[in-house]
Structure formats: structure tokens, C-alpha cells
C-alpha atoms as a PDB file:
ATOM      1  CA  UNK A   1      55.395   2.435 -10.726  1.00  0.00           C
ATOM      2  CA  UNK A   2      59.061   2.064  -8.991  1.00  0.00           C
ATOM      3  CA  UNK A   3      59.741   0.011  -6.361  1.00  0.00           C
ATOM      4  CA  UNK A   4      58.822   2.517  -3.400  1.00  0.00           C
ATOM      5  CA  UNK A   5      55.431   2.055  -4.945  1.00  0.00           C
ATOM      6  CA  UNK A   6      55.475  -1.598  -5.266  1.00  0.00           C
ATOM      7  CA  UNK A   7      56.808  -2.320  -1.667  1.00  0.00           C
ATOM      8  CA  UNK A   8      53.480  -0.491  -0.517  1.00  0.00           C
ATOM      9  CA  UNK A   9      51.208  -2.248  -2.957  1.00  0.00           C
ATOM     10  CA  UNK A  10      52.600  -5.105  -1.848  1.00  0.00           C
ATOM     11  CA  UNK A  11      51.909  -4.232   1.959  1.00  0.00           C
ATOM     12  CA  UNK A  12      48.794  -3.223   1.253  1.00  0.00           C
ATOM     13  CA  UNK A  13      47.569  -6.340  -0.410  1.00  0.00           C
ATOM     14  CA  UNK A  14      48.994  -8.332   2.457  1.00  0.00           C
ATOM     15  CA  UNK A  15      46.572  -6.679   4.880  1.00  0.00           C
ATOM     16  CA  UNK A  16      43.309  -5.884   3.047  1.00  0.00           C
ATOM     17  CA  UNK A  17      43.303 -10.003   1.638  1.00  0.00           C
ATOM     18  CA  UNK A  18      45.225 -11.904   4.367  1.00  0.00           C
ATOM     19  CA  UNK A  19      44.931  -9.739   7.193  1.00  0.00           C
ATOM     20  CA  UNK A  20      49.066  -9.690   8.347  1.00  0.00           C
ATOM     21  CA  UNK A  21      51.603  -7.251   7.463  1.00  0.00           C
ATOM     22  CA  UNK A  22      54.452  -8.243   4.620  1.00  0.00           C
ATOM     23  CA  UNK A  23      57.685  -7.405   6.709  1.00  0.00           C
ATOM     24  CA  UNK A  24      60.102  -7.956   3.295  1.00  0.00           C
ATOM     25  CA  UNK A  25      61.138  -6.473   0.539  1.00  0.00           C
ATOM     26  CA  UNK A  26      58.851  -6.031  -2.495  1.00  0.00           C
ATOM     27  CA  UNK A  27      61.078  -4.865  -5.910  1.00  0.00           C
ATOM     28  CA  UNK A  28      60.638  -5.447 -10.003  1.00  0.00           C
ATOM     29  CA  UNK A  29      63.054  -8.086 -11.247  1.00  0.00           C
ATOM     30  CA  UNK A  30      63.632  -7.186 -14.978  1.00  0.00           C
ATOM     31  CA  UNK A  31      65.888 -10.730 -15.352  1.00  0.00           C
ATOM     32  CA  UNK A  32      62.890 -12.751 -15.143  1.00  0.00           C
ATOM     33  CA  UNK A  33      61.302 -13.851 -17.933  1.00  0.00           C
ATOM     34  CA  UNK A  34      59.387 -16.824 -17.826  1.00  0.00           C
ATOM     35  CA  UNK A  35      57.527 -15.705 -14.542  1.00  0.00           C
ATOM     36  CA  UNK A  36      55.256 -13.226 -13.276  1.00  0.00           C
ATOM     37  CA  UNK A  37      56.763 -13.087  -9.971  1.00  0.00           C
ATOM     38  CA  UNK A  38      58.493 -15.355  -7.506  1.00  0.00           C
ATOM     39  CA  UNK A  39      59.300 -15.579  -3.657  1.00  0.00           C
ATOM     40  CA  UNK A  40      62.745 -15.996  -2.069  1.00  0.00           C
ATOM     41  CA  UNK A  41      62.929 -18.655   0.191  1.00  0.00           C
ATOM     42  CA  UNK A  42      65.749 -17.716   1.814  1.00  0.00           C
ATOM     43  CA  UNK A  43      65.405 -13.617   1.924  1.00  0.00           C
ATOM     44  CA  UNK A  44      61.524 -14.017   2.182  1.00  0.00           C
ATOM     45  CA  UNK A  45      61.524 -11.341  -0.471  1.00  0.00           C
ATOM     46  CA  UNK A  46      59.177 -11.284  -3.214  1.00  0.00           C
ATOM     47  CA  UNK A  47      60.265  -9.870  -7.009  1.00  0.00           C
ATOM     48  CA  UNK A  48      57.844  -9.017  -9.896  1.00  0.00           C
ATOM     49  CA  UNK A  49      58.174  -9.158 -13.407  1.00  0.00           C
ATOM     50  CA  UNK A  50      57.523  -5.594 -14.507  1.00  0.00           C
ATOM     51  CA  UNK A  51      56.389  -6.225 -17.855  1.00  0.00           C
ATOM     52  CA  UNK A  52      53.110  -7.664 -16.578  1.00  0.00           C
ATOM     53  CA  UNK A  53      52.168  -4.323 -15.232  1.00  0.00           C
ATOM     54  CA  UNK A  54      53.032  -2.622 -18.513  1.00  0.00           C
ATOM     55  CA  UNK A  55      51.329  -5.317 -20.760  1.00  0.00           C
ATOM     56  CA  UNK A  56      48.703  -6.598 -19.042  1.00  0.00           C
ATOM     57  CA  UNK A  57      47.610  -4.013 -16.585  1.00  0.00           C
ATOM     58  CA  UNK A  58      47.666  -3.402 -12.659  1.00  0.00           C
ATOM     59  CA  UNK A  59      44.826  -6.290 -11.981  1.00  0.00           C
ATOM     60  CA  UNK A  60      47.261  -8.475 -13.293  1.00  0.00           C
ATOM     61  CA  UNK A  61      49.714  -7.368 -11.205  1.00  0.00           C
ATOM     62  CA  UNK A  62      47.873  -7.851  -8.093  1.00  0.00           C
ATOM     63  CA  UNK A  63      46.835 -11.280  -8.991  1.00  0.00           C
ATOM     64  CA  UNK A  64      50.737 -12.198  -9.382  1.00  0.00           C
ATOM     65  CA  UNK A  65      51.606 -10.039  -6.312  1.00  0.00           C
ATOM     66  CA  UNK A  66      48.568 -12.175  -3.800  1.00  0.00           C
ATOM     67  CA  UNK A  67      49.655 -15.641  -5.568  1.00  0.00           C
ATOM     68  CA  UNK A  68      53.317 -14.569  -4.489  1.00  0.00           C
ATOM     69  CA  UNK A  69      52.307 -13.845  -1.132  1.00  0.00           C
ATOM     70  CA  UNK A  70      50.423 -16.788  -0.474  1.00  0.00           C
ATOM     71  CA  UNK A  71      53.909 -18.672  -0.893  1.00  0.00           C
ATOM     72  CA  UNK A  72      55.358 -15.947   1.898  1.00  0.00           C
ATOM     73  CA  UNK A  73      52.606 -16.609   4.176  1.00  0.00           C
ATOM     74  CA  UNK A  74      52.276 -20.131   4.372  1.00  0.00           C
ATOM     75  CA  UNK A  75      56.376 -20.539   4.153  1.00  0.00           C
ATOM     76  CA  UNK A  76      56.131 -17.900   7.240  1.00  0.00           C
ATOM     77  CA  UNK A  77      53.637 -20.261   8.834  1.00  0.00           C
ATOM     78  CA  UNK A  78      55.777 -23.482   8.360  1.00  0.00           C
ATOM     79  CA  UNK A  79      52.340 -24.915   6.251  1.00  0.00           C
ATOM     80  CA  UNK A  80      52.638 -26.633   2.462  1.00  0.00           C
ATOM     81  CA  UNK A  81      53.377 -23.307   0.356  1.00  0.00           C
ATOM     82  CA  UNK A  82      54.636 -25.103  -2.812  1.00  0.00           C
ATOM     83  CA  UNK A  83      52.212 -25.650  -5.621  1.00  0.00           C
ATOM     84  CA  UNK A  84      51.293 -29.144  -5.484  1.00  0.00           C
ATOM     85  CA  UNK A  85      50.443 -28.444  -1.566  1.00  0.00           C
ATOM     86  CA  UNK A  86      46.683 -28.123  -0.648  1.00  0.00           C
ATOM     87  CA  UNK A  87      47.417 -25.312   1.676  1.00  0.00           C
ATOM     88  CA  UNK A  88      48.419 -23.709  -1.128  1.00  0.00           C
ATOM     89  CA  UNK A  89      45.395 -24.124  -2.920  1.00  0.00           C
ATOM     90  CA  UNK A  90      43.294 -23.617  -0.809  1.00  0.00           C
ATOM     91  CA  UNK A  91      44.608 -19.898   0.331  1.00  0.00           C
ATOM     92  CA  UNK A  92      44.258 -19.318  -3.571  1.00  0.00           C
ATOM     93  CA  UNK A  93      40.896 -20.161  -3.654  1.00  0.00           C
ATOM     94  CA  UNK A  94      40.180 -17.864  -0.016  1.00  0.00           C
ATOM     95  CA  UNK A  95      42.044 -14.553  -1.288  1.00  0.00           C
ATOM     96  CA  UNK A  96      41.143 -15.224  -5.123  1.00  0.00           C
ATOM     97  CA  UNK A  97      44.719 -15.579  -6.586  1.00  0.00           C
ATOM     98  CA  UNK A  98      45.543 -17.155  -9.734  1.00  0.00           C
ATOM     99  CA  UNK A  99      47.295 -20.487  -9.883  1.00  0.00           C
ATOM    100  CA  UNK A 100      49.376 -18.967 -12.715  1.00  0.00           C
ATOM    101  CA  UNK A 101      50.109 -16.221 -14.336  1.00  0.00           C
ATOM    102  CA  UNK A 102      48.671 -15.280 -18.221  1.00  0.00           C
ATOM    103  CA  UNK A 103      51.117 -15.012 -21.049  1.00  0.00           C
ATOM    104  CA  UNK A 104      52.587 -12.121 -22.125  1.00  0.00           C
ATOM    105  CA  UNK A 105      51.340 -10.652 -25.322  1.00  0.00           C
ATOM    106  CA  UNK A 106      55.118  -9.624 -26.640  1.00  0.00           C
ATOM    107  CA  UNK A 107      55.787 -13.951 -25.853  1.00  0.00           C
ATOM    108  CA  UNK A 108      52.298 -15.164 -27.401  1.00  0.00           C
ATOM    109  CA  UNK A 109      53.375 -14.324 -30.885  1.00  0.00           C
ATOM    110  CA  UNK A 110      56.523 -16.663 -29.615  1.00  0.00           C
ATOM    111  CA  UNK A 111      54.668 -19.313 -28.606  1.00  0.00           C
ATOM    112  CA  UNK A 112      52.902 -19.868 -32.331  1.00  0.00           C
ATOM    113  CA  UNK A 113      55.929 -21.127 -34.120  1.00  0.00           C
ATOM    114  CA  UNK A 114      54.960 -24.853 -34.861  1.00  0.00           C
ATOM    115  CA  UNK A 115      57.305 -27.228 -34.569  1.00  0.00           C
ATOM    116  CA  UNK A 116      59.729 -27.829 -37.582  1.00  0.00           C
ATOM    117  CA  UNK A 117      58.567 -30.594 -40.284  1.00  0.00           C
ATOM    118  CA  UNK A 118      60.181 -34.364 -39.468  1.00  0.00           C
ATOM    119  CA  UNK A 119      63.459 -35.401 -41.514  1.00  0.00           C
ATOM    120  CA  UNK A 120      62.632 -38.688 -41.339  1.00  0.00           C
ATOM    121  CA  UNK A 121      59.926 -41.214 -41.650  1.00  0.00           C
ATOM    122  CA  UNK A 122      60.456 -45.194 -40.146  1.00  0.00           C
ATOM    123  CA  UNK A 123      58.002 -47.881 -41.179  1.00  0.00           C
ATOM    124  CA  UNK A 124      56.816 -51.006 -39.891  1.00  0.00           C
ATOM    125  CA  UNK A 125      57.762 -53.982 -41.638  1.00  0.00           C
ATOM    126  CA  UNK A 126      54.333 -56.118 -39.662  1.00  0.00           C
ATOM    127  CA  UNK A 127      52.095 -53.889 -39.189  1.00  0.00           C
ATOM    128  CA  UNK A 128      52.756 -50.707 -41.675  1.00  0.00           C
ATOM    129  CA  UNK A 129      52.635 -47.847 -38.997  1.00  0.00           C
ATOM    130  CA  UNK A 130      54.735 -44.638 -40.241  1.00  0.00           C
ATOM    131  CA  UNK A 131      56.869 -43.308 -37.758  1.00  0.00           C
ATOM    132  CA  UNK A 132      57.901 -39.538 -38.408  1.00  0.00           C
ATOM    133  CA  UNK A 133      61.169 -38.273 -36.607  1.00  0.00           C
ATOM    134  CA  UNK A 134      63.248 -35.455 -36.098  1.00  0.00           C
ATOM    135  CA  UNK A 135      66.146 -37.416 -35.266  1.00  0.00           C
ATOM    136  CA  UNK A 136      67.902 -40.770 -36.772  1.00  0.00           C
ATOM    137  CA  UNK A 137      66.368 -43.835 -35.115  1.00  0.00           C
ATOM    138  CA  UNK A 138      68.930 -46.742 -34.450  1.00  0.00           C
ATOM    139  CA  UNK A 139      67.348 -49.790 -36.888  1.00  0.00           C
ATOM    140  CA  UNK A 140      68.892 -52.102 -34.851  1.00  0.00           C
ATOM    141  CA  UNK A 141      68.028 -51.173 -31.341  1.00  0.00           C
ATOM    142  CA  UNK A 142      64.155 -49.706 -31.755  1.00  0.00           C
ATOM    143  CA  UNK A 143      61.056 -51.599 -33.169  1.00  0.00           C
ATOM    144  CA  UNK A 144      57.850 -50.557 -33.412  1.00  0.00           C
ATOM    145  CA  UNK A 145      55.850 -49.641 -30.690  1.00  0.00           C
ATOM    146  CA  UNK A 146      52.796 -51.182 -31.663  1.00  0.00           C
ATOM    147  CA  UNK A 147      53.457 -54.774 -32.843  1.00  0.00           C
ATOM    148  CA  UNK A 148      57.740 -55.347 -32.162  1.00  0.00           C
ATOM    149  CA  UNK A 149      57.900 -55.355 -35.500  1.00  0.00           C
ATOM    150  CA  UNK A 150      61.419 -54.073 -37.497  1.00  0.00           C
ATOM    151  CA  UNK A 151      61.402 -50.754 -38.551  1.00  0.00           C
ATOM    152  CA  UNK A 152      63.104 -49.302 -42.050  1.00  0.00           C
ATOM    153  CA  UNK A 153      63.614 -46.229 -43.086  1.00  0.00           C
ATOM    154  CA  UNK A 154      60.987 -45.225 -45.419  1.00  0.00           C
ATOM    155  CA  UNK A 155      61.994 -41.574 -46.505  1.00  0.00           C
ATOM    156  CA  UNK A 156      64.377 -38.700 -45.400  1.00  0.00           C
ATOM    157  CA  UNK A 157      63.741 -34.878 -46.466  1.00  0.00           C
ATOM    158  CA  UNK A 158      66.143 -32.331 -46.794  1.00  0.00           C
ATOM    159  CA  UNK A 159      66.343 -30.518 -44.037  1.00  0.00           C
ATOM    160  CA  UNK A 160      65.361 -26.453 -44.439  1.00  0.00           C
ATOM    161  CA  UNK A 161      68.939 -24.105 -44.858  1.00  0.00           C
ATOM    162  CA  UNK A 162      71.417 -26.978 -45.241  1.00  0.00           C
ATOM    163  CA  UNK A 163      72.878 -28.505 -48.701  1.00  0.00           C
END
């Protein structure tokens, strides 16, 4: 699919689900990465992520391309077309759109790296509570969370690829 193809995709959805015509520009963004689409407040144009279509399939597509064009309608309209807005919300619900988009299966693999083991580990002095940390707590400034106790430094591990 180019973008001749998506501009009438785009105009076709716009009539068949909300009944008005999409007078913008419809075109695949290949700079976006953490989105499946977005609108353009200023331009009123709307650009896709093309690597939904080739991951995840045209149905995907169309659900990014009506959630995109519920924020062109209602910003048209001068009604709430952020996210947090019921009138956005509720035109989700009326033309079936998903609130957001799914993840990409090239990202997903990504998205499984756990977070890297703590370097250090704080205890309470009162009540005994281990703290674990990525970063150096200031002693002198922090105390525990629990009972205002002090806090000491209990244990430190190397830290992966450094000597």
C-alpha cells in the first residue's frame, strides 16, 4: 500500500463509520516509532506508522486509522478530542476504535529485558527493612520510609562490565 492508497482508505473509513468526508492528507510516517498513527493539529493531517500494516495486518490498520480520525473529527468540531476527553471516548466506543494501539511484534521481544539487578542494598537501623537501589542513597538526607529510621548501607555488588 503507498500513500495514494492510504489517502483513499482513509476517506473511505471517514464516510462508511462517521458519515463526513476527510478533506486532509492521509500519508505513512516511517519516523514514528512509538505510535501507530497520530493527527496534526495544526495541518489536520493524519500520518500512519507503516509497520503496523506489515506486522500486524490491515484490521489493525483501520483500527489506528478510525482512532486517528476520531481526533480529526472532534478537533474539526471544536468538541474534547484529546484522550482524557469523554467525547473522545465516547466516539470510540460509537465507531469501534481502539483506545490504543497493540505492540509491535519486532518491539515485544524489546519490551522483555528486565530491569538490571540493584548495586546497592540500604537497611533500616529500627525497623530492619532492606532497601535495594540502583543508585547511591545520601545517608544523611534519606531515612526509611516506613519508620524514620537511619538507613546504612548494607551491601554493594559489582556492577556487570565494569572493574
Amino acid at each position: 500500500m503507498d500513500n495514494k492508497e492510504l489517502q483513499g482508505l482513509v476517506e473511505k473509513i471517514s464516510m462508511e463509520y462517521f458519515h463526513k468526508p476527510f478533506r486532509h492528507a492521509a500519508s505513512f510516517n516511517p519516523r514514528l516509532r512509538t505510535t501507530g498513527g497520530r493527527y496534526l493539529l495544526k495541518s489536520h493531517n493524519i500520518e500512519i506508522n507503516k509497520k503496523y500494516l506489515e506486522e500486524l495486518g490491515e484490521k489493525e490498520l483501520i483500527g489506528i486509522i478510525k482512532h486517528e480520525l476520531c481526533h480529526y473529527h472532534l478537533h474539526l468540531e471544536g468538541k474534547g478530542y484529546r484522550h482524557r476527553d469523554a467525547d473522545f471516548k465516547q466516539l470510540l466506543k460509537e465507531t469501534d476504535a481502539p483506545r490504543y494501539c497493540a505492540v509491535l511484534p519486532s518491539k515485544a521481544a524489546s519490551r522483555m529485558i528486565s530491569r538490571p539487578s540493584p548495586r546497592y542494598e540500604y537497611v533500616c537501623t529500627e525497623c530492619g527493612i532492606l532497601y535495594k537501589r540502583q543508585r547511591k542513597v545520601n545517608t544523611n538526607r534519606y531515612v526509611c520510609g516506613r519508620c524514620g529510621g537511619k538507613l546504612v548501607l548494607h551491601k554493594t555488588y559489582a556492577e556487570p562490565g565494569r572493574k
